[in-house]
Protein backbone atom coordinates (compact mmCIF):
# COMPACT_ATOMS: atom_id res chain seq x y z
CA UNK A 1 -82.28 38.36 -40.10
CA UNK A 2 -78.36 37.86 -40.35
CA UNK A 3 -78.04 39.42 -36.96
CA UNK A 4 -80.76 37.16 -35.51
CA UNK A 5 -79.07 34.19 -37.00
CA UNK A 6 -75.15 35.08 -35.83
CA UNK A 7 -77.26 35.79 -32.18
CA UNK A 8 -78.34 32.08 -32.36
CA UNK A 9 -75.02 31.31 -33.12
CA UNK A 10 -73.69 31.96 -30.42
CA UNK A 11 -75.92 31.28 -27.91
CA UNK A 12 -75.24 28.38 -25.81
CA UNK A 13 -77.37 27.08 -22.80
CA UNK A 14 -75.72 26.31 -19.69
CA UNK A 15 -75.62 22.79 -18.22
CA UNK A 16 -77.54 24.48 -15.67
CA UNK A 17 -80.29 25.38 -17.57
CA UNK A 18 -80.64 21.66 -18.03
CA UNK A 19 -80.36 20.50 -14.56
CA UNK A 20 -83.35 23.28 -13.86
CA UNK A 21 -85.67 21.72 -17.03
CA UNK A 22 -85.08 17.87 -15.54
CA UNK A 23 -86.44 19.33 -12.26
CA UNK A 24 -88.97 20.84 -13.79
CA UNK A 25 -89.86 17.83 -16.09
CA UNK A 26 -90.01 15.46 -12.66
CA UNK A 27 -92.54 17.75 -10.72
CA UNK A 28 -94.17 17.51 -13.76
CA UNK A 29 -94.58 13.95 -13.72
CA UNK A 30 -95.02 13.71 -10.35
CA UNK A 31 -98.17 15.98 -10.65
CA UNK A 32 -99.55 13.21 -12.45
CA UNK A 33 -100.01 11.09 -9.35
CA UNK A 34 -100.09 14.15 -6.40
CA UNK A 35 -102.19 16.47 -8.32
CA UNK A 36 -101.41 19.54 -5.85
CA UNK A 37 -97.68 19.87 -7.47
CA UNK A 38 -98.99 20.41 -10.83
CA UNK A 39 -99.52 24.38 -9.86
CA UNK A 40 -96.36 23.95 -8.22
CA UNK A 41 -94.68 22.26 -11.71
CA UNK A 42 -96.75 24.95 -13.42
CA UNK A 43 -95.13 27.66 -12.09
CA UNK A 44 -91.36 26.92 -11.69
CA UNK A 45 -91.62 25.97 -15.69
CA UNK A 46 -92.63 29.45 -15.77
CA UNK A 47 -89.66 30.90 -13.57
CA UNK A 48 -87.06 28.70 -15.36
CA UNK A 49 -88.22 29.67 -18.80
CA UNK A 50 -88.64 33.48 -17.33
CA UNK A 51 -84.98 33.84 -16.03
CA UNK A 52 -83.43 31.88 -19.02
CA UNK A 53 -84.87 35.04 -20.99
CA UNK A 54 -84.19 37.33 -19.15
CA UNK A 55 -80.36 35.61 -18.80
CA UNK A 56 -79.98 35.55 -22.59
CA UNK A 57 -81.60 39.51 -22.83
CA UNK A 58 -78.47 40.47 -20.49
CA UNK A 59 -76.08 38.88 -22.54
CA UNK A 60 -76.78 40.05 -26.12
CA UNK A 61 -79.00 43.32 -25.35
CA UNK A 62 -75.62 45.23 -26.64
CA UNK A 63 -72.80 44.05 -29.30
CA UNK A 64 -69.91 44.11 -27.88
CA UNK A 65 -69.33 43.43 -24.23
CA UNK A 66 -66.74 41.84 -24.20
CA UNK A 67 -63.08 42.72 -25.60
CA UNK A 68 -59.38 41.19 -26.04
CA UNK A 69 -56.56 41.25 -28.31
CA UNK A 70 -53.56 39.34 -28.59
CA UNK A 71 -50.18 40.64 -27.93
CA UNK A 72 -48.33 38.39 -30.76
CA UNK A 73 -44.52 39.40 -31.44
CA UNK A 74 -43.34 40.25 -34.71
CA UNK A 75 -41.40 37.31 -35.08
CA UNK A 76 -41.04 33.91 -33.00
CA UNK A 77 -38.00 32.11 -32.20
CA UNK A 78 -37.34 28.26 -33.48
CA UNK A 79 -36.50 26.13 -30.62
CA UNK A 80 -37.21 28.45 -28.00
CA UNK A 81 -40.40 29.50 -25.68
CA UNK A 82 -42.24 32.43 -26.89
CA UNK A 83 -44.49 34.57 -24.87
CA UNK A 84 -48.04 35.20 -26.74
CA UNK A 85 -50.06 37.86 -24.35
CA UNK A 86 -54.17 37.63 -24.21
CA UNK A 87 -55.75 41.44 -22.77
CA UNK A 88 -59.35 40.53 -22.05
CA UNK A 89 -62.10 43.20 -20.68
CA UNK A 90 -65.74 42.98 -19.18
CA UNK A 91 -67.98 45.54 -19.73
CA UNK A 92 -71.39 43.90 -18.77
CA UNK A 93 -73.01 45.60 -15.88
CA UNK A 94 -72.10 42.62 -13.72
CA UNK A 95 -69.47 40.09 -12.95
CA UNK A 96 -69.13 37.08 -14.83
CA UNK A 97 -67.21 33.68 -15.87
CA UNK A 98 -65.54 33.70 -18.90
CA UNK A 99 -63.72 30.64 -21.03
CA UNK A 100 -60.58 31.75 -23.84
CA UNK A 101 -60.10 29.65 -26.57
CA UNK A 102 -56.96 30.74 -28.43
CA UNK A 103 -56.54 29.61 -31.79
CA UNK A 104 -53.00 28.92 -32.51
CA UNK A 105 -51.39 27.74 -35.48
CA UNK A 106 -51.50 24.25 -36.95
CA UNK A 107 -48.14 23.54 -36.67
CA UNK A 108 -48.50 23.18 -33.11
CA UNK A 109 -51.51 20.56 -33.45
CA UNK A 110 -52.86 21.75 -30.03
CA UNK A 111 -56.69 21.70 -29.41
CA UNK A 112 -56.92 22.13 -26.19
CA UNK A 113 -55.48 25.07 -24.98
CA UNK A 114 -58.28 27.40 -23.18
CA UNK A 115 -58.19 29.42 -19.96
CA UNK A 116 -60.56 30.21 -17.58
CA UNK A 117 -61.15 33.42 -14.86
CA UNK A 118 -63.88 35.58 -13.44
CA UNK A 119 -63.77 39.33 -14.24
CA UNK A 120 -65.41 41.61 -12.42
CA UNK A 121 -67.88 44.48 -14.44
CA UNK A 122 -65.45 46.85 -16.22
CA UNK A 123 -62.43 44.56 -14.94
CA UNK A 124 -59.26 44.04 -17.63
CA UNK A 125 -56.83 41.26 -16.91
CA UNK A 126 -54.00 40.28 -18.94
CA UNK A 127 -53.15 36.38 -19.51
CA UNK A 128 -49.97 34.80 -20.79
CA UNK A 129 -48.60 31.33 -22.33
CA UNK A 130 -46.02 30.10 -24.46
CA UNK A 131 -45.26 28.60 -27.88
CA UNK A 132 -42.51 26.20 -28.39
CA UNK A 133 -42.16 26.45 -32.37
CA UNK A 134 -40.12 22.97 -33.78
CA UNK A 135 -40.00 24.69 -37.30
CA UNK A 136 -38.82 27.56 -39.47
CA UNK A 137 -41.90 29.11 -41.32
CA UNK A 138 -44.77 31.12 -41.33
CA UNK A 139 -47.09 30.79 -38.35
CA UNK A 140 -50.91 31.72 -38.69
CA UNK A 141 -53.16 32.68 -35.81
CA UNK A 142 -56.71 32.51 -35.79
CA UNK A 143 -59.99 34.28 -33.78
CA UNK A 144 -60.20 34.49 -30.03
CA UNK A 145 -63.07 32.47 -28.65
CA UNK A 146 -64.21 33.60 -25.61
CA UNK A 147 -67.73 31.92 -23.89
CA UNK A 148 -69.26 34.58 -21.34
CA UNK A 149 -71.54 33.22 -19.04
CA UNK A 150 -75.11 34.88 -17.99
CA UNK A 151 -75.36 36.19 -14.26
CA UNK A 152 -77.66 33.25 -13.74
CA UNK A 153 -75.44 31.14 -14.99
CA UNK A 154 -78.37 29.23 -17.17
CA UNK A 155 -76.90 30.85 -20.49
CA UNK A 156 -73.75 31.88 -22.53
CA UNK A 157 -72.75 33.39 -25.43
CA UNK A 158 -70.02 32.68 -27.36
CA UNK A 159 -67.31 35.73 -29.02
CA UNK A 160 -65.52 35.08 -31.78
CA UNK A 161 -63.54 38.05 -32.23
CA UNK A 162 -61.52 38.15 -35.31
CA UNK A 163 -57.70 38.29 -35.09
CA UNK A 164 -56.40 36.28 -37.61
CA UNK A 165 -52.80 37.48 -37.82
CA UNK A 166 -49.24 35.71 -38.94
CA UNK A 167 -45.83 35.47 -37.63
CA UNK A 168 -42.69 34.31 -39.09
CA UNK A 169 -40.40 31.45 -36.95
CA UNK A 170 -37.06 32.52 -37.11
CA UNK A 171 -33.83 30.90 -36.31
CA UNK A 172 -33.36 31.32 -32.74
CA UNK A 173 -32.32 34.88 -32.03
CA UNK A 174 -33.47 34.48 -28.18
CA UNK A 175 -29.93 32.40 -27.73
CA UNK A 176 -28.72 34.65 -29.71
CA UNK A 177 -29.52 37.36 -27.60
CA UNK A 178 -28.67 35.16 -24.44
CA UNK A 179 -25.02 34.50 -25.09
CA UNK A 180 -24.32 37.70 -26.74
CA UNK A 181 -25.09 38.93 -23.59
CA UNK A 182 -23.61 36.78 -21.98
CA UNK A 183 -20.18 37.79 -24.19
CA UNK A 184 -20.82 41.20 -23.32
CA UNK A 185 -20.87 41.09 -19.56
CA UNK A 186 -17.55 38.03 -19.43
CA UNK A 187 -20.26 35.59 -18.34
CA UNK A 188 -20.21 32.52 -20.44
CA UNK A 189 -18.65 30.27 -18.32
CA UNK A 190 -21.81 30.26 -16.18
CA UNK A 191 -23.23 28.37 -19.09
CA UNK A 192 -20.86 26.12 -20.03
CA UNK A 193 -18.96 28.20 -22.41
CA UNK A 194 -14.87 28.35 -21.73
CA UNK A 195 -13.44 31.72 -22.02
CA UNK A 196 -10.02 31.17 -23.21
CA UNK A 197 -7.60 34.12 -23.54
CA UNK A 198 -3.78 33.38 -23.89
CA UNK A 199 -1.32 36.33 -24.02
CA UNK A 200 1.49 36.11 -26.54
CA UNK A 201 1.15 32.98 -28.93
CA UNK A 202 1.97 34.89 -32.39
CA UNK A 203 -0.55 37.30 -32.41
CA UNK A 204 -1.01 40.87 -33.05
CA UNK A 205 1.46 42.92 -30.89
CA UNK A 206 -0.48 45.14 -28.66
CA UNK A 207 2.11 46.61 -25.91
CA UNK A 208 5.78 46.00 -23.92
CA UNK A 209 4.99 45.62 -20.38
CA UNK A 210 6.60 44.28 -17.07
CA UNK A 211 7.11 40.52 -17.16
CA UNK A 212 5.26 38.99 -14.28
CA UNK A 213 5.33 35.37 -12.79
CA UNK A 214 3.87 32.83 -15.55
CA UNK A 215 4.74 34.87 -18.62
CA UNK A 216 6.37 33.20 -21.38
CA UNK A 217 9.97 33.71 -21.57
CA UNK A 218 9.81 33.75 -25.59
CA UNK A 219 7.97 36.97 -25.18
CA UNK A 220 10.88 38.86 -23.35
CA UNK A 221 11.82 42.07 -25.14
CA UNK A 222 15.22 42.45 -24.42
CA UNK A 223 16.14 45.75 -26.23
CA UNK A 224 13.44 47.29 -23.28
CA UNK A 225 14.82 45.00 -20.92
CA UNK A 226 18.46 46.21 -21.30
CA UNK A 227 17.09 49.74 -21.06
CA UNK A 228 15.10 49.67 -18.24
CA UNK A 229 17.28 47.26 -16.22
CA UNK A 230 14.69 44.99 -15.97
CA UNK A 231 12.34 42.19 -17.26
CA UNK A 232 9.82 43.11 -20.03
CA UNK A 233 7.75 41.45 -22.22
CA UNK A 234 5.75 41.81 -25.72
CA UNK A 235 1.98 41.39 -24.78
CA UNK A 236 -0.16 40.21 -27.26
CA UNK A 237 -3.75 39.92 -28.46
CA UNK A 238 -6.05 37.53 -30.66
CA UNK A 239 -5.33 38.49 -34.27
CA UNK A 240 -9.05 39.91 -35.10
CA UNK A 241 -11.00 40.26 -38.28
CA UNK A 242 -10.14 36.58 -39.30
CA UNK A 243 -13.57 35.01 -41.78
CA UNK A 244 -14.93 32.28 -39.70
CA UNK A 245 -17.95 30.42 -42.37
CA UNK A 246 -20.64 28.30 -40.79
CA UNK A 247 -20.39 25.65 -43.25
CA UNK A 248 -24.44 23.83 -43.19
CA UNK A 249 -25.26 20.41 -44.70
CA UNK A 250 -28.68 20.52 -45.68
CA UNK A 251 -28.62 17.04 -47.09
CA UNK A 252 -31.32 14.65 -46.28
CA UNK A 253 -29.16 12.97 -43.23
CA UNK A 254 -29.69 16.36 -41.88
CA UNK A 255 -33.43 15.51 -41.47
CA UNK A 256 -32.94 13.23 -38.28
CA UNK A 257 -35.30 14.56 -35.67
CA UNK A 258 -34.43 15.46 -32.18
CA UNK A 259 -37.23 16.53 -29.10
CA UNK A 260 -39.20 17.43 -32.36
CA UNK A 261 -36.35 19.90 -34.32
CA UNK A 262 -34.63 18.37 -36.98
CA UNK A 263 -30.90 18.11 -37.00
CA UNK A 264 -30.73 20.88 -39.48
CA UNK A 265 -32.53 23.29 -37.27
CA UNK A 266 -29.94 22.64 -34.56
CA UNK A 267 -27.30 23.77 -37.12
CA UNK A 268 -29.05 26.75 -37.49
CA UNK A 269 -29.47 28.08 -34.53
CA UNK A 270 -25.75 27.22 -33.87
CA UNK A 271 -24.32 28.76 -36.58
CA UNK A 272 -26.30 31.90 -35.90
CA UNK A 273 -25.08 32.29 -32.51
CA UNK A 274 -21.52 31.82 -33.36
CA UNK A 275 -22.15 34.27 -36.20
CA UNK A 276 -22.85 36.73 -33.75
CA UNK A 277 -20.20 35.90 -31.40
CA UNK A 278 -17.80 36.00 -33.97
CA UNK A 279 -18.86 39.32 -34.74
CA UNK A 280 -18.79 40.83 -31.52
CA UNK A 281 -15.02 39.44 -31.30
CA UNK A 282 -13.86 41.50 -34.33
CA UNK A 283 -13.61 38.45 -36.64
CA UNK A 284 -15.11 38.18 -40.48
CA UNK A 285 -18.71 36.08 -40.52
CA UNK A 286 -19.80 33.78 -43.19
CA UNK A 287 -22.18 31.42 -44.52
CA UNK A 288 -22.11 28.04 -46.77
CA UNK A 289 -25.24 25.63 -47.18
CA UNK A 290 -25.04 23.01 -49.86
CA UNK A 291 -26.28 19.69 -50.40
CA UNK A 292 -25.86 18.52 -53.83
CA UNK A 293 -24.87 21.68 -54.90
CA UNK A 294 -24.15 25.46 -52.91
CA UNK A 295 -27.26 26.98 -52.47
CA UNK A 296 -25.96 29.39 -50.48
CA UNK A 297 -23.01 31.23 -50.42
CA UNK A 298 -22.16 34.50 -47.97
CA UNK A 299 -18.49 35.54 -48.18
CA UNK A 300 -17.34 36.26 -44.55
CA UNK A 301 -17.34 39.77 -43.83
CA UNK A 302 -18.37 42.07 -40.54
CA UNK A 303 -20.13 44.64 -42.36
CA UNK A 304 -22.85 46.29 -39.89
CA UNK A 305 -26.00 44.30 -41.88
CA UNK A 306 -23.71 41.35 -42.27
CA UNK A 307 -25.93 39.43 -39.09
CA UNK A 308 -29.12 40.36 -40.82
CA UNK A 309 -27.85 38.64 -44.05
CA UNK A 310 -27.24 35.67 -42.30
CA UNK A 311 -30.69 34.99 -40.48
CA UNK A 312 -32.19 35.41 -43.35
CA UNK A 313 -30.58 33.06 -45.64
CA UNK A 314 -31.10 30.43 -42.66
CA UNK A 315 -34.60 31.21 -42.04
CA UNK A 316 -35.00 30.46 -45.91
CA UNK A 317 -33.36 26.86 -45.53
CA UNK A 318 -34.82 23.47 -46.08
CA UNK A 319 -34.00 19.52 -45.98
CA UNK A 320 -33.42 18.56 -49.47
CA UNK A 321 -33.82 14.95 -49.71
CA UNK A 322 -30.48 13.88 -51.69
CA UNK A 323 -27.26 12.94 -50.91
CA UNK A 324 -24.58 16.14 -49.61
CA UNK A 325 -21.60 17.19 -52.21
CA UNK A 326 -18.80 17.64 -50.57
CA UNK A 327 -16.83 18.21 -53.48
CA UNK A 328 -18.95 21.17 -54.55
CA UNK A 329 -17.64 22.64 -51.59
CA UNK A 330 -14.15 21.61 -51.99
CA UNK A 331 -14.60 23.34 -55.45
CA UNK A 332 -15.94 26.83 -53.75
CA UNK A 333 -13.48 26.44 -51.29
CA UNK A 334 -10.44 26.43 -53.37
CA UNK A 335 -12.14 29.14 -56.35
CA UNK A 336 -13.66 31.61 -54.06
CA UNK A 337 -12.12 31.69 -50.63
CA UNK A 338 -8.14 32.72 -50.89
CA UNK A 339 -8.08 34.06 -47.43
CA UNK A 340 -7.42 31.13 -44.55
CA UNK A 341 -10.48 30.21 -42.70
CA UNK A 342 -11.93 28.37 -39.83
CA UNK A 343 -14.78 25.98 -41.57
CA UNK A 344 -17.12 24.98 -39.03
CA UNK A 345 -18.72 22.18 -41.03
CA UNK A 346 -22.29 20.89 -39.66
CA UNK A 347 -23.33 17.54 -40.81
CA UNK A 348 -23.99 13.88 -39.95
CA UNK A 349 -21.62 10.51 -40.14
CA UNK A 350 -24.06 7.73 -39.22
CA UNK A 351 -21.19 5.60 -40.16
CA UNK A 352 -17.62 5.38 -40.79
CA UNK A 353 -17.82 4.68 -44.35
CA UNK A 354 -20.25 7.74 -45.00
CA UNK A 355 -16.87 9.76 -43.34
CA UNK A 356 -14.12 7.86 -45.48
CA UNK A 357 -16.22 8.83 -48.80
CA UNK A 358 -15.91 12.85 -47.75
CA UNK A 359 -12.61 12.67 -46.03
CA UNK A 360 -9.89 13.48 -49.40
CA UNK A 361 -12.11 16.77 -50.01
CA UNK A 362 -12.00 17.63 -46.00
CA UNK A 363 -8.55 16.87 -46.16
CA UNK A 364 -8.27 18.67 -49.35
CA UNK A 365 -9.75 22.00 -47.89
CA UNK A 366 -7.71 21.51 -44.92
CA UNK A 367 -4.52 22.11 -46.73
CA UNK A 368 -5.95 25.53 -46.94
CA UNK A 369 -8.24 26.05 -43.83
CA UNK A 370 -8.70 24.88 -40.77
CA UNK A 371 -11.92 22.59 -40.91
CA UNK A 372 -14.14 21.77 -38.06
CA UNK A 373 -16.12 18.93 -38.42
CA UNK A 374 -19.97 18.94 -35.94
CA UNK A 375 -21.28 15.96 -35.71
CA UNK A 376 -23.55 14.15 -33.89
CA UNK A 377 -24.86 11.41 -30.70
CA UNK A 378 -27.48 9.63 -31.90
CA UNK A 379 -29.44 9.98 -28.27
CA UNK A 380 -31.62 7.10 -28.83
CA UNK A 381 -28.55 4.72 -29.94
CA UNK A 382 -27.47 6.21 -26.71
CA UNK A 383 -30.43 4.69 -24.76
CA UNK A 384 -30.41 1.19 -25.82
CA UNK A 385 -26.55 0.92 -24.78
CA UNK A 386 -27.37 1.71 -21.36
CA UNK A 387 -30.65 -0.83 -21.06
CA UNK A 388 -30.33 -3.52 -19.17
CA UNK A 389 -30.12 -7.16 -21.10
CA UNK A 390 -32.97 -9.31 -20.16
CA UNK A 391 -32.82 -11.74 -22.99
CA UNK A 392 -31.18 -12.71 -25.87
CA UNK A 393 -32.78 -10.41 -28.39
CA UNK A 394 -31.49 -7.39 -26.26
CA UNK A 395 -28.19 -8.45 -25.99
CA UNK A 396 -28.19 -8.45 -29.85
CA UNK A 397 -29.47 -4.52 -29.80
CA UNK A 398 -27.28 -3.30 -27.16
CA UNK A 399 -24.11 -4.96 -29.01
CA UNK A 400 -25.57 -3.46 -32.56
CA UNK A 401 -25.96 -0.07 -30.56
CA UNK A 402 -22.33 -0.40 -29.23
CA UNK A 403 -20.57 -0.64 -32.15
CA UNK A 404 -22.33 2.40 -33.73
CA UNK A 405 -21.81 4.51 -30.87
CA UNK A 406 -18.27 3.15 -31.22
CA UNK A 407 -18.08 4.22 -34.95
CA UNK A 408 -18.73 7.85 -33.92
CA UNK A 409 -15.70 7.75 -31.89
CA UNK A 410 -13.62 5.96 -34.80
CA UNK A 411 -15.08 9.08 -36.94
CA UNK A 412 -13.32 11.60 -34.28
CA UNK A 413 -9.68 9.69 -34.24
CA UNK A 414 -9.19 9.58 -37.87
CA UNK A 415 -10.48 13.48 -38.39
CA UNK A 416 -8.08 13.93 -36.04
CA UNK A 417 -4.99 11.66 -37.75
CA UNK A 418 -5.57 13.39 -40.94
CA UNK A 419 -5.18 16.73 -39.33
CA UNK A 420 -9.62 17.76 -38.74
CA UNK A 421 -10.85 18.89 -36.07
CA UNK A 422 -14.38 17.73 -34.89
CA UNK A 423 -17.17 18.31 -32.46
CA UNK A 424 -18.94 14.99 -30.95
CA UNK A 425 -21.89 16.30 -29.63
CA UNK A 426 -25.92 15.82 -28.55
CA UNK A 427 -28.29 18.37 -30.26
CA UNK A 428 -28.62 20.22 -27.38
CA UNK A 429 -25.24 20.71 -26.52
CA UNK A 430 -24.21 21.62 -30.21
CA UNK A 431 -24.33 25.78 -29.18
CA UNK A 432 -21.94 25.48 -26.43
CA UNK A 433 -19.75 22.93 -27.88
CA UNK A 434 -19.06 25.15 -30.70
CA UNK A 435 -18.56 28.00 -29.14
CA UNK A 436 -16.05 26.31 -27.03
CA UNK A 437 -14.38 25.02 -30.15
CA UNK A 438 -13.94 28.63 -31.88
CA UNK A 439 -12.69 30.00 -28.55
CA UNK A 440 -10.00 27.30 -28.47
CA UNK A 441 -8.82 27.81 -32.01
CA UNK A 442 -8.63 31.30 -31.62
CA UNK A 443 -6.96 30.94 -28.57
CA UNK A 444 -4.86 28.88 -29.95
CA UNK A 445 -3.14 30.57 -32.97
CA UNK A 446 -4.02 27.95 -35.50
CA UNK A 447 -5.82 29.96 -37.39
């Protein structure tokens, strides 16, 4: 009785079965006035209700004819398009039209994502789309609907196979992957990121060399120049192993949404990229994120789980909804971390007074280290600078929009008067642009 009922279940007629009953149903009523098509009605009633049986008897005479599974990976990355594989197989006796109905998560809020092909009897075929996760988390996945249709095409039947199964949305390790690559093979400028490499600004001594056209006369050795009877020159490199801490605000200005990721999530995925990058250039990695107080606190180090520490800490990171402490990390700053730093700090001045309330504990950790402060265009203020006035009420927006777009600036000049560095930037740019910034510190010898 329970298999009868899950059979009935799933059964579903085919529009055509409907269009063949309405013909029907006319020659039926049309045998009321021409009483020689009532045989006529008789009989195709008989044929339509015939081959619907014999339609469903095909489809259900055996459990399981058709098959697929999901190829889900372990983990998804936040921000970035994911691959999610469907293998589907046919093993009716015959060819037929099938309909997939994937159920994704509900964080995605998408209802309508299906596919559609024809597989031929015993025929496997392998289907692909993508999942742009907004948000760290776990993701759940539900059944796999797929609606098979009879070889009449007057019924179908309807699999749900079940494949619930979950997935975690981690900070984006496919940019991570992309520009360590990219470090790897001395590609990043193809993507906006400046390689910057200067020989012999105070660094660590690596060799004494010939000097050649462009060096820097400071760097002359002239103990080897007076013994070889020519010009040589100290060459040196970056000083390495220096602790570089991705400093994260997870405050509630942090919250601002962006093409559907919050500010926050931008951070991130930054600061795990230039965690890795850091890494792969010798130097210590690190990790602050604080709002009204440190919740968490990595000392920089380059131990060989050191990257793995740091995703998960960020995957574990949320908005709190009160106002950031920036003297909680002046506080850890001075106690905890002796060693001279680069701070990249990652938050959000709407305004220049929110700055001049944090700026004596920036300017008090930058006595010690060198701070960077990221943060960033408000793309929508953006928009409504460039619209064009057609009245008076958007001449009063666009001038509004000016002068906070001309705060931001303000915010940049005095950081930069008091001795701060910062990074202006849109949310999407924030990867490069940091990178860029780290390259040119390091570069420079400030550190």
């Amino acid at each position: 009785m329970k298999k009868l009922k899950s059979y009935i279940n799933a059964l579903h007629l085919h529009p055509n079965f409907f269009l063949w009953g309405i013909g029907c149903v006319l020659l039926a009523f049309l045998s009321y006035y021409f009483k020689d098509l009532f045989v006529i009605a008789c009989i195709l009633i008989g044929v339509w209700l015939a081959l619907t049986l014999i339609d469903i008897f095909l489809l259900f005479r055996q459990e399981n004819y058709i098959l697929a599974k999901r190829d889900l990976p372990i983990k998804l990355s936040n921000g970035d398009e994911n691959p999610i594989f469907i293998t589907i197989e046919n093993q009716y006796p015959f060819d037929t039209n099938v309909e997939i109905v994937d159920e994704i998560p509900d964080q995605f809020q998408m209802r309508d994502l299906s596919f559609k092909l024809k597989l031929k009897s015993g025929e496997r075929k392998k289907i692909s789309y993508s999942l742009r996760p907004v948000k760290r988390g776990v993701y759940e996945f539900g059944n796999i609907n797929v609606i098979a249709h009879s070889p009449l095409r007057l019924a179908k039947r309807k699999y749900s196979l079940w494949y619930n199964e979950e997935t975690a949305v981690y900070p984006s390790f496919l940019q991570l992957r992309k520009y360590e690559i990219r470090a790897i093979n001395q590609n990043l400028s193809l993507i906006g990121v400046k390689k910057i490499r200067r020989v012999g600004n105070n660094k660590e001594f690596e060799k004494i060399r010939d000097y050649a056209i462009g060096d820097d006369i400071r760097t002359i050795n002239w103990k080897a120049t007076a013994k070889r009877q020519h010009l040589m020159v100290n060459q040196y490199i970056e000083e390495r192993a220096q602790p570089i801490y991705n400093v994260i605000d997870t405050g509630r200005s942090m919250k601002m949404p962006f093409e559907g990721m919050t500010l926050l999530d931008y951070s991130i995925n930054s600061a795990l990229v230039l965690s890795n990058i850091a890494l792969q250039k010798f130097d210590q990695a690190g990790l602050i994120c604080f709002s009204n107080e440190i919740h968490e606190h990595i000392p920089a180090d380059r131990k060989g789980n050191q990257l793995n520490k740091i995703l998960d800490a960020l995957y574990n990171q949320k908005t709190r909804w009160l106002e950031n402490n920036f003297a909680a990390l002046q506080v850890l700053a001075k106690r905890k971390i002796n060693r001279r730093s680069l701070f990249l700090i990652y938050t959000n001045f709407e305004s220049i007074d929110s700055m001049y309330r944090q700026l004596p504990y920036l300017r008090s950790i930058a006595k010690q280290h060198v701070v960077v402060v990221v943060f960033f265009y408000n793309t929508e203020i953006k928009v409504l600078t460039n619209r064009v006035v057609k009245n008076t009420e958007d001449l009063y927006i666009k001038t509004i929009a000016e002068k906070f777009e001309q705060e931001k600036r303000q915010i940049v000049l005095e950081l930069k008067k008091h001795g701060i560095f910062s990074i202006l930037t849109t949310p999407q740019e924030l990867t490069i642009n940091t990178i860029n910034k780290y390259l040119e510190i390091k570069s420079s010898g400030i550190l």
